[in-house]
N, C-alpha and C. Protein backbone atom coordinates (compact mmCIF):
# COMPACT_ATOMS: atom_id res chain seq x y z
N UNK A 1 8.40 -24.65 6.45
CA UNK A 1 9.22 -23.64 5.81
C UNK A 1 9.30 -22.45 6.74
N UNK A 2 10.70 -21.98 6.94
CA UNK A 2 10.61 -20.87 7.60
C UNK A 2 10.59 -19.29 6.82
N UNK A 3 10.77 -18.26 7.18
CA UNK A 3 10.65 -16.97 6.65
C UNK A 3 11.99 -17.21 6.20
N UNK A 4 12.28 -16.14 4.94
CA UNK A 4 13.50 -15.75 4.12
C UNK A 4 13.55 -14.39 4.13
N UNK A 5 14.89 -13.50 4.59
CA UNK A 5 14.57 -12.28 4.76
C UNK A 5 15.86 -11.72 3.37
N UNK A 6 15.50 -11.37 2.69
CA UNK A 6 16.60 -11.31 1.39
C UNK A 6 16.83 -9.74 1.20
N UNK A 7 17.58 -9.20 1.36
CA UNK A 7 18.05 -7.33 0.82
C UNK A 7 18.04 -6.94 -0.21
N UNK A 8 17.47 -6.19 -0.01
CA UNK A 8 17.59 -5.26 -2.35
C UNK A 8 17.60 -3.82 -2.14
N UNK A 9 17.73 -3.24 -3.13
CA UNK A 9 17.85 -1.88 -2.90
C UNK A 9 16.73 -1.41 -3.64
N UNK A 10 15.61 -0.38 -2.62
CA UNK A 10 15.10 0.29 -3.30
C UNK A 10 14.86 1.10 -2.43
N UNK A 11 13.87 2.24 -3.01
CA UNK A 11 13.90 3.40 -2.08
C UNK A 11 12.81 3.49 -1.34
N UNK A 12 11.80 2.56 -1.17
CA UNK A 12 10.69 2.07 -0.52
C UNK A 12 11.00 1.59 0.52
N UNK A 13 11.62 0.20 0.59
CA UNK A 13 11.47 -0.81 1.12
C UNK A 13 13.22 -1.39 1.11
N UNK A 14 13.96 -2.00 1.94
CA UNK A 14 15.35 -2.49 1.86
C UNK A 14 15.58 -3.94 1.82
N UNK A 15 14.18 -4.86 2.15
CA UNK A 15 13.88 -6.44 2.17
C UNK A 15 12.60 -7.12 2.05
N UNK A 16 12.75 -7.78 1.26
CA UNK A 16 11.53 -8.77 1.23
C UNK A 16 11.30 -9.93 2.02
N UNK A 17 10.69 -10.42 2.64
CA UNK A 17 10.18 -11.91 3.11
C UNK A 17 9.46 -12.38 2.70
N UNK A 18 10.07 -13.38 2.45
CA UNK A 18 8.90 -14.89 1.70
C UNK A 18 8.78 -15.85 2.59
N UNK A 19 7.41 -16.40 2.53
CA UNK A 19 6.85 -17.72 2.74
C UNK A 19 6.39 -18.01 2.37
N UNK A 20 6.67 -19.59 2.08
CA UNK A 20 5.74 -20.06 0.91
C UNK A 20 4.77 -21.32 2.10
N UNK A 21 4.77 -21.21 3.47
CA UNK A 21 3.92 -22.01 4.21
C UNK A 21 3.55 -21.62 5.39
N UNK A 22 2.83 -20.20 5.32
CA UNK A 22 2.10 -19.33 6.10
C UNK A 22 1.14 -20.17 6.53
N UNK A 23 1.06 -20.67 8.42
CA UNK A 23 0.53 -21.32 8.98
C UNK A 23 0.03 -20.73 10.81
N UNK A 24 -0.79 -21.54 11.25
CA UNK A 24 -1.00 -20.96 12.30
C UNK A 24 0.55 -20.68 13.42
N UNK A 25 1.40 -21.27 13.03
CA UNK A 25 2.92 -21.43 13.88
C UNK A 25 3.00 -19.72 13.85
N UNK A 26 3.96 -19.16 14.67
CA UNK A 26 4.36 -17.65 14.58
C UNK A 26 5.33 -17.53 14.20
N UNK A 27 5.88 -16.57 13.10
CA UNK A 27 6.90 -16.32 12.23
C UNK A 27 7.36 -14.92 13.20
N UNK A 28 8.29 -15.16 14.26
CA UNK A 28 8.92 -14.45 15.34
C UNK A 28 9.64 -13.72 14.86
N UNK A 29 9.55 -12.26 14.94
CA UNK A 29 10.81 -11.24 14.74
C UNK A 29 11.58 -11.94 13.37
N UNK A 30 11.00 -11.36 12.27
CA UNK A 30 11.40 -12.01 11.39
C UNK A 30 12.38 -10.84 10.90
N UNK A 31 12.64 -10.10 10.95
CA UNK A 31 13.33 -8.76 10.60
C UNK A 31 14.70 -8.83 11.54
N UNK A 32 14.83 -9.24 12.95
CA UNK A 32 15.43 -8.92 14.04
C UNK A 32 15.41 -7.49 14.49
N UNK A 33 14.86 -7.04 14.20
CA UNK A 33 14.62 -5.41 14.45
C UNK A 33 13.51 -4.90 14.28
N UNK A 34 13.05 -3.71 14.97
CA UNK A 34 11.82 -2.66 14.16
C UNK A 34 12.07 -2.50 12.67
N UNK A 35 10.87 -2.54 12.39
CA UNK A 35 10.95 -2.35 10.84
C UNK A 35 9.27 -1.73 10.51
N UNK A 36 9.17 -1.49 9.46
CA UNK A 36 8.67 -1.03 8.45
C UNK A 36 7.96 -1.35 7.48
N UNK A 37 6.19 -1.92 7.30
CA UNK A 37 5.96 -2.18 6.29
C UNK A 37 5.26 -1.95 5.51
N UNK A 38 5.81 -1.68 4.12
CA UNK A 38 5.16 -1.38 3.24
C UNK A 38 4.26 -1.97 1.93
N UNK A 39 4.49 -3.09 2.24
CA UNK A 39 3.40 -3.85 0.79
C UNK A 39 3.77 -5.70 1.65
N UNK A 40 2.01 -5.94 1.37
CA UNK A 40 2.20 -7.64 1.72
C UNK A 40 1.26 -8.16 0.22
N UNK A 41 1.88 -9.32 0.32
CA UNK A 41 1.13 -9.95 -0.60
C UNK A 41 0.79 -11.36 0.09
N UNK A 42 -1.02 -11.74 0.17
CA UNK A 42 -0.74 -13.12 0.51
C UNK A 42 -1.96 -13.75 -0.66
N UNK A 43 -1.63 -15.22 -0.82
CA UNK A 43 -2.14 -15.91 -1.71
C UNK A 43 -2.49 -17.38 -1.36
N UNK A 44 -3.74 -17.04 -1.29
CA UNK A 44 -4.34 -18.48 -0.49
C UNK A 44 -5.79 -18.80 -1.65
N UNK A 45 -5.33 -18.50 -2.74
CA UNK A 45 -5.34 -19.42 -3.92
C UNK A 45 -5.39 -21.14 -3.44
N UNK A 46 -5.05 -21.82 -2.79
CA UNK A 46 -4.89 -23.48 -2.81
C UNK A 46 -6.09 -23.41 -1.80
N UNK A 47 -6.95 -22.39 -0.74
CA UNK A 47 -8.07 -22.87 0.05
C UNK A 47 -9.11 -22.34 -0.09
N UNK A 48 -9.97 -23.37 -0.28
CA UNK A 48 -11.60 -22.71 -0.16
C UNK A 48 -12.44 -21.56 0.42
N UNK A 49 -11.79 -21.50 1.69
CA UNK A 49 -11.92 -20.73 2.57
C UNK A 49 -11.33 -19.48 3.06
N UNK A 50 -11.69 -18.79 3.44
CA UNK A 50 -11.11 -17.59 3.88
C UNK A 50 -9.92 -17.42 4.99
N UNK A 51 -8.75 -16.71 4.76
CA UNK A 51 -8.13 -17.15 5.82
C UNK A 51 -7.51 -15.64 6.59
N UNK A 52 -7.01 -15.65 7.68
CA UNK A 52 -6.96 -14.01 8.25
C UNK A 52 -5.21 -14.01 8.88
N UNK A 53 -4.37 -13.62 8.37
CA UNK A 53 -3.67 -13.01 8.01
C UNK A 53 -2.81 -12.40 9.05
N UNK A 54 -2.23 -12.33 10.69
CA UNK A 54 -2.20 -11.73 11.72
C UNK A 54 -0.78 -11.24 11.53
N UNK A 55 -0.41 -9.97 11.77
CA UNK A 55 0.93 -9.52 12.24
C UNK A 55 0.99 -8.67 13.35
N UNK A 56 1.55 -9.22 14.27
CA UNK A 56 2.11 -8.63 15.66
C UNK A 56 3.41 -7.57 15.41
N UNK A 57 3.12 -6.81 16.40
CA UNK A 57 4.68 -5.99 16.64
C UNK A 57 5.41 -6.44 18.13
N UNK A 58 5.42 -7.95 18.09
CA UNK A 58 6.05 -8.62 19.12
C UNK A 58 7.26 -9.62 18.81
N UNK A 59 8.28 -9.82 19.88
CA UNK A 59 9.07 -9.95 19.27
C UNK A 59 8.54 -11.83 19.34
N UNK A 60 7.79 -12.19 20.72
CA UNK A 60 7.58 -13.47 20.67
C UNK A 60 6.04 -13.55 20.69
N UNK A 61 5.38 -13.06 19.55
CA UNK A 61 3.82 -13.35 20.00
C UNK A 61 3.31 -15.03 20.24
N UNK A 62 2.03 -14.81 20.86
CA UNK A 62 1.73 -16.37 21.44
C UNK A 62 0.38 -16.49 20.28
N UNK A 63 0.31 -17.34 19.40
CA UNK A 63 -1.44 -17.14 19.05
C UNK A 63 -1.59 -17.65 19.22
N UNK A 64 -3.14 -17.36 19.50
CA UNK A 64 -4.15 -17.44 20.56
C UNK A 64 -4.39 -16.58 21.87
N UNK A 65 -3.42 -15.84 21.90
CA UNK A 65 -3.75 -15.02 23.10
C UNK A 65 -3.03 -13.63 23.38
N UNK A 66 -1.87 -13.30 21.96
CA UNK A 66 -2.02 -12.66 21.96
C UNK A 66 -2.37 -11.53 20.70
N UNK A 67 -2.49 -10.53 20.84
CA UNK A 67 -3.49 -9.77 19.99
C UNK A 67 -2.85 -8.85 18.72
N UNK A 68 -3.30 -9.27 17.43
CA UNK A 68 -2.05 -8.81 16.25
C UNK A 68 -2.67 -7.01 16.17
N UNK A 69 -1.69 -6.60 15.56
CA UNK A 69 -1.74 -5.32 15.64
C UNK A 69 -2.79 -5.04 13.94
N UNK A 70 -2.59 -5.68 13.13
CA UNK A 70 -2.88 -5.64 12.47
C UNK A 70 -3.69 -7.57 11.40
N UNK A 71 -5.04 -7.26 11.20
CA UNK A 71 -5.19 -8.55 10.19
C UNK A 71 -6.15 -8.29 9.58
N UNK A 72 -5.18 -9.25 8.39
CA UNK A 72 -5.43 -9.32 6.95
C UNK A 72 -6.91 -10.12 6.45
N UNK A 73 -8.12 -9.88 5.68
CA UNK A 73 -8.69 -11.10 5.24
C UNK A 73 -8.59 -11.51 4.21
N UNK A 74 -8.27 -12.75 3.70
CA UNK A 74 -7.89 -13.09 2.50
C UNK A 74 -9.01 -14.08 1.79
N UNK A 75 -10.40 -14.20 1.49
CA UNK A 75 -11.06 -14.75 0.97
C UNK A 75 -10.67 -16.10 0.30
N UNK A 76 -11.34 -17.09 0.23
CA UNK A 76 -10.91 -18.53 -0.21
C UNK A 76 -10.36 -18.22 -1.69
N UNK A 77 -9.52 -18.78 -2.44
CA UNK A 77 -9.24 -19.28 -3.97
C UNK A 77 -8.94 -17.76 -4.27
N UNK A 78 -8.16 -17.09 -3.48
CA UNK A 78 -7.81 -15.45 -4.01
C UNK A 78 -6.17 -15.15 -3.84
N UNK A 79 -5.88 -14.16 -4.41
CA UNK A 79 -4.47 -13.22 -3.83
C UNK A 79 -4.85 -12.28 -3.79
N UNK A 80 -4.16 -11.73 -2.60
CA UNK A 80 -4.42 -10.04 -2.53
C UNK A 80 -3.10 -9.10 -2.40
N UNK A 81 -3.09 -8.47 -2.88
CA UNK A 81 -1.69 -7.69 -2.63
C UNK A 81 -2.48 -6.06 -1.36
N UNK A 82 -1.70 -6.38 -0.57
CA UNK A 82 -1.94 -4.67 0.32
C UNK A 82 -0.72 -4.10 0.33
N UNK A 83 -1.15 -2.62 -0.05
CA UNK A 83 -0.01 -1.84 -0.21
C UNK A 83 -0.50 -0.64 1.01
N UNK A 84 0.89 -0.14 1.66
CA UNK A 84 0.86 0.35 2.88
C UNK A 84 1.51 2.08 2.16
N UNK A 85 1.26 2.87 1.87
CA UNK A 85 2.17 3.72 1.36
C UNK A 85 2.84 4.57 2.60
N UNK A 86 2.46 4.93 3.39
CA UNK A 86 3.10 5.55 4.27
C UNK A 86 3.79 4.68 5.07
N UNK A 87 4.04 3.19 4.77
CA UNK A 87 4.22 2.00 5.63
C UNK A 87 3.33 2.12 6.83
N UNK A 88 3.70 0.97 7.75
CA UNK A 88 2.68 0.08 8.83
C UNK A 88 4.09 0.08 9.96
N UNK A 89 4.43 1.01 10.97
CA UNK A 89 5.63 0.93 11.54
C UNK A 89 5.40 -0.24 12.74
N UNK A 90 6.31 -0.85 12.49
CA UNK A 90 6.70 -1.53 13.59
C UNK A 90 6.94 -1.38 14.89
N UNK A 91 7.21 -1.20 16.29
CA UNK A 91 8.26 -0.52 16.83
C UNK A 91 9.10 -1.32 17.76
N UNK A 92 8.62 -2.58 17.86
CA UNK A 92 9.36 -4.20 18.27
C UNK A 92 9.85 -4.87 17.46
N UNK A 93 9.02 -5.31 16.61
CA UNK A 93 9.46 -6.46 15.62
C UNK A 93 8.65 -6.66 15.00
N UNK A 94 8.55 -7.57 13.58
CA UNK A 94 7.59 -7.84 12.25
C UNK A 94 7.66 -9.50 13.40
N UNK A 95 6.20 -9.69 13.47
CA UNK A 95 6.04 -11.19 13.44
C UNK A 95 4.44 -11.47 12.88
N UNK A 96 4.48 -12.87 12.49
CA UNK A 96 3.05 -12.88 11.82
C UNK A 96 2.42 -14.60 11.69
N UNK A 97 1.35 -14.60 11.46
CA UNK A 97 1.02 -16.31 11.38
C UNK A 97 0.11 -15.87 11.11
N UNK A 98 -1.30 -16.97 10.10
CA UNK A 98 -2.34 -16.92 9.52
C UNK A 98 -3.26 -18.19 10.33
N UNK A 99 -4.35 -17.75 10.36
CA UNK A 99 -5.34 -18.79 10.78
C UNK A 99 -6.86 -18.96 9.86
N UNK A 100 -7.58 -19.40 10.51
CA UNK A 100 -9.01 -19.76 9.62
C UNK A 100 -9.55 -18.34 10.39
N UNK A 101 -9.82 -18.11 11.65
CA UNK A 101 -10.76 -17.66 12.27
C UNK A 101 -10.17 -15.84 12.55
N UNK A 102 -10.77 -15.10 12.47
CA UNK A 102 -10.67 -13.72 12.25
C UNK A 102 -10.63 -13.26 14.01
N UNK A 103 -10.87 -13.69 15.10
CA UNK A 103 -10.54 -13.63 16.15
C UNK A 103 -8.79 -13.91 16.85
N UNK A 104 -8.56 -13.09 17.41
CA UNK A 104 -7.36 -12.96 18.00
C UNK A 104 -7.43 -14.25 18.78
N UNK A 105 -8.08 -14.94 19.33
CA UNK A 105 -7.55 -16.51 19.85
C UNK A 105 -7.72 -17.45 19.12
N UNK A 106 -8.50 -17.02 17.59
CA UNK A 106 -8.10 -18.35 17.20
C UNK A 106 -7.03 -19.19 16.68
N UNK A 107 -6.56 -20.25 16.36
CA UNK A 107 -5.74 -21.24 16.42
C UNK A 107 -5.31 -22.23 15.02
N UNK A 108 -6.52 -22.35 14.59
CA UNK A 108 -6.54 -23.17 13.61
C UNK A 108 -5.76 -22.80 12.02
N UNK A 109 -5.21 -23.38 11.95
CA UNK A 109 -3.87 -23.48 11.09
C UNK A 109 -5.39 -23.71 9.31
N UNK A 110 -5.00 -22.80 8.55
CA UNK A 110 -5.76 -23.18 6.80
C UNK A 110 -4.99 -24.53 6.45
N UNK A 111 -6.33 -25.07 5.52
CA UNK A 111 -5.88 -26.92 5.19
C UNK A 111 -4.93 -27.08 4.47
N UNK A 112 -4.44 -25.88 3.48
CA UNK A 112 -3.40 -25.98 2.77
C UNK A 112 -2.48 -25.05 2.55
N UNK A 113 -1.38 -24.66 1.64
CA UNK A 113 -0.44 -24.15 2.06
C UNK A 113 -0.57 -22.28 1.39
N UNK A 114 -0.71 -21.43 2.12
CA UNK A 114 -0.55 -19.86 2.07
C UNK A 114 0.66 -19.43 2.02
N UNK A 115 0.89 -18.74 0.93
CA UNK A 115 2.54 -18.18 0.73
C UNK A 115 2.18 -16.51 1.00
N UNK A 116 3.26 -16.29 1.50
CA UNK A 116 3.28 -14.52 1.47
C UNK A 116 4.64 -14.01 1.19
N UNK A 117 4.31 -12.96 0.52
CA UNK A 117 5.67 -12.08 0.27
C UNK A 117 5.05 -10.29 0.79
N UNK A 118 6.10 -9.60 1.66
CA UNK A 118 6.07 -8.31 2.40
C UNK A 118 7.45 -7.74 2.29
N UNK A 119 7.37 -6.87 1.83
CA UNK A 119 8.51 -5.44 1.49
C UNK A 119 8.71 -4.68 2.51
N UNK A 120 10.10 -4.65 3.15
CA UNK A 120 9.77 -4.18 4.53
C UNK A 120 11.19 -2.86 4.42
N UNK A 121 11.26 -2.22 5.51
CA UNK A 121 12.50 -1.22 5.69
C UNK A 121 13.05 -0.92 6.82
């Protein structure tokens, strides 16, 4: 599944992205632009395990090597919603992918499927 970038109007945020199969793959410049973010939600409810959450401000990050600006930990059998109020600025691009391992090289893709939704501007 790839990212869905859908428009709404509010005075926060101007789009949401969904995924419903947040994986070690990189979800590239999902915005096409700098952007803005203000609230993620991820839900990794379906794994045991803890999983970490990475977003780059690149337009082509590599994981494994290269280094997210920001990550998430999401504890096994949980959702978490993070809310950014002053937003999380971008100044390249929104890109992001989730792994098992809380280190910037790791690789390994969670056993089952992590959805996220992020409010962006």
């Amino acid at each position: 599944m790839s990212a869905i970038l859908s428009p709404i109007i509010n005075p926060v945020g101007t789009s949401i992205i969904t995924d419903s199969s947040v994986n070690a793959t990189v979800q590239a410049n999902v915005t096409g632009t700098n952007s803005t973010i203000y609230a993620v939600e991820v839900d990794n409810t379906n794994n045991s395990t803890a999983v970490y959450f990475k977003i780059f401000d690149l337009a082509l990050p590599t994981i494994g090597s290269s280094i997210p600006v920001y990550k998430l930990k999401i504890p096994g059998l949980t959702k978490l919603p993070f809310d950014f109020i002053d937003g999380m600025e971008m100044s390249i691009a929104i890109s992001y992918a989730c792994t098992t391992e809380s280190t910037a090289t790791g690789v390994t893709a969670p056993t089952r499927a992590v959805t996220m939704t992020m409010l962006v501007g």
